[in-house]
C-alpha atoms as a PDB file:
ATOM      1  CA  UNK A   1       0.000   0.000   0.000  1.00  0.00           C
ATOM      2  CA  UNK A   2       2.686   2.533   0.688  1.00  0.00           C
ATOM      3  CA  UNK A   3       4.026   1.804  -2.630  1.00  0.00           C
ATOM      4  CA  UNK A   4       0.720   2.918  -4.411  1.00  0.00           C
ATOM      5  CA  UNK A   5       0.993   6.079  -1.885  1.00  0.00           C
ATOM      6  CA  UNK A   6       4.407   6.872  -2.850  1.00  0.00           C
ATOM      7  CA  UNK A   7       3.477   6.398  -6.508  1.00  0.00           C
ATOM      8  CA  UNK A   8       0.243   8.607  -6.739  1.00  0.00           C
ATOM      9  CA  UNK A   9       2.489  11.496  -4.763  1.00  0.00           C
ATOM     10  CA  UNK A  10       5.245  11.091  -7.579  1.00  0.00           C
ATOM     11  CA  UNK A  11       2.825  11.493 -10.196  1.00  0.00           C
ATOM     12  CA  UNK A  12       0.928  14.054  -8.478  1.00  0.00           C
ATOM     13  CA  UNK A  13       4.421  16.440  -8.110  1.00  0.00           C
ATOM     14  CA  UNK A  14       5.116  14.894 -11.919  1.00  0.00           C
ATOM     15  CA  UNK A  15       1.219  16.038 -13.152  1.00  0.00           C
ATOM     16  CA  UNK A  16       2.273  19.545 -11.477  1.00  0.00           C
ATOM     17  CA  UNK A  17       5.431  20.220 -13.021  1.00  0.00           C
ATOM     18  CA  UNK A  18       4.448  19.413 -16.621  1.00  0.00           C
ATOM     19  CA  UNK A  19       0.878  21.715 -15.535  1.00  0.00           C
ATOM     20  CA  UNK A  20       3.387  24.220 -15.360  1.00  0.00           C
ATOM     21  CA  UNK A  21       5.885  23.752 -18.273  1.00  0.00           C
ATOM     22  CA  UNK A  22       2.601  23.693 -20.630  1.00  0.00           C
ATOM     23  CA  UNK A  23       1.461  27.012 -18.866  1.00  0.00           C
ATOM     24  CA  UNK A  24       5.224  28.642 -19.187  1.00  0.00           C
ATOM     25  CA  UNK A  25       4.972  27.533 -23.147  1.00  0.00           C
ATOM     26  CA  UNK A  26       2.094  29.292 -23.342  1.00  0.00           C
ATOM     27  CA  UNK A  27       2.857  32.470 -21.799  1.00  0.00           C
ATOM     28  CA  UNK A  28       6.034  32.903 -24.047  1.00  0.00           C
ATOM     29  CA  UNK A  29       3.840  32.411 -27.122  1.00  0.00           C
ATOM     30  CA  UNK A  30       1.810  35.377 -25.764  1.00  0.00           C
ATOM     31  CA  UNK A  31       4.435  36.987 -24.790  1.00  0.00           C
ATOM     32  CA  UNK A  32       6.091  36.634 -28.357  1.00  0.00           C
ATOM     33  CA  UNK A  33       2.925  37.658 -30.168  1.00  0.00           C
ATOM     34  CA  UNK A  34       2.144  40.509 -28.634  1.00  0.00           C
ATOM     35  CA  UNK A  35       6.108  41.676 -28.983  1.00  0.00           C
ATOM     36  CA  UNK A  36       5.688  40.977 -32.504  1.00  0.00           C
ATOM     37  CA  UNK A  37       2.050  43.333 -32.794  1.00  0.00           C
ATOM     38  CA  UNK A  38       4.410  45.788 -30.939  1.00  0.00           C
ATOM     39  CA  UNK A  39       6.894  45.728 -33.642  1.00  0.00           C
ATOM     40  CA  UNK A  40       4.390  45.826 -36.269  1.00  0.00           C
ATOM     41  CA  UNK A  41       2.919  48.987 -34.976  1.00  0.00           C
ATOM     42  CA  UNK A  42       6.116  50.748 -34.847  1.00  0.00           C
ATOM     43  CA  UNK A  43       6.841  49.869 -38.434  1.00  0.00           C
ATOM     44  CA  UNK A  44       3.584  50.977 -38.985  1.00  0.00           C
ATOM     45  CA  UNK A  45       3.923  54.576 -36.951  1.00  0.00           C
ATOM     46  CA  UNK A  46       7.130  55.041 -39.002  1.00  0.00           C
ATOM     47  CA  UNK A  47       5.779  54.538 -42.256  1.00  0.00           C
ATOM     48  CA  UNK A  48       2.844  57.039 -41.860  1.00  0.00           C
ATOM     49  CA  UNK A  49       5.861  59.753 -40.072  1.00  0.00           C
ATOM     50  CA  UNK A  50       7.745  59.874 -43.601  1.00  0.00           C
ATOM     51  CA  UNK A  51       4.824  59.533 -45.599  1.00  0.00           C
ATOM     52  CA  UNK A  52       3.510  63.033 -43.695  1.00  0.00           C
ATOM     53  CA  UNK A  53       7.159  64.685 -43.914  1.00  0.00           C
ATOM     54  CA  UNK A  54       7.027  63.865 -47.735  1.00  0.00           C
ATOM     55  CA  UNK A  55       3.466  65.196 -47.867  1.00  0.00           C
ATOM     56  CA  UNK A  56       4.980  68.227 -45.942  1.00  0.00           C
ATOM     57  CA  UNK A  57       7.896  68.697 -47.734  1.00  0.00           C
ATOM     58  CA  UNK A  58       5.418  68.414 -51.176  1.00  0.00           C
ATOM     59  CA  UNK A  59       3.109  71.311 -50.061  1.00  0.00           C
ATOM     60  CA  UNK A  60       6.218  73.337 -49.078  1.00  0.00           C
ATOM     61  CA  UNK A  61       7.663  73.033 -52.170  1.00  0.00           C
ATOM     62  CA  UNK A  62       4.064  73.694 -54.457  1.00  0.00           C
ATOM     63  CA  UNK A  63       3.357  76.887 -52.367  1.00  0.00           C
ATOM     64  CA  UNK A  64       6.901  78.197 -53.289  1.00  0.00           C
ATOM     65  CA  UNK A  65       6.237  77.126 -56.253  1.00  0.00           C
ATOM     66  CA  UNK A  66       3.276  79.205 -56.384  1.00  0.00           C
ATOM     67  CA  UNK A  67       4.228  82.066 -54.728  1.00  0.00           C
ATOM     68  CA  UNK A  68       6.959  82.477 -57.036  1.00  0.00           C
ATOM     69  CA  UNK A  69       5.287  82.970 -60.727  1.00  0.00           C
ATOM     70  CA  UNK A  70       2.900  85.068 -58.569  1.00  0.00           C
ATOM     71  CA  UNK A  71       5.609  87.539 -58.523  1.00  0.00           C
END
């Protein structure tokens, strides 16, 4: 009988520790996911930056433009 005790402990502590490696697993796939949307949107945030310093630098350049055979 103790040996069926000693058993269902060890596989109790075993049933724990693999509980936990499975949970750890998951959280770094989360983890690495939501790094990865993070990334995105800063690729994203710098795209739409030079897109509105072109636009900028495009206006700039037309109103010279215009203000110039105004004169």
């Amino acid at each position: 009988m103790a040996i069926l005790y000693a058993f269902g402990r060890g596989s109790a502590v075993l049933a724990l520790i693999l509980l936990i490696v499975a949970l750890l697993k998951q959280l770094i796939v989360l983890v690495g996911f939501l790094l990865a949307l993070v990334k995105f949107a800063i690729v994203v945030v710098f795209v739409v930056m030079m897109v509105m310093i072109v636009l900028a630098i495009v206006r700039d350049r037309s109103r010279r433009k215009r203000e110039a055979e105004e004169a």
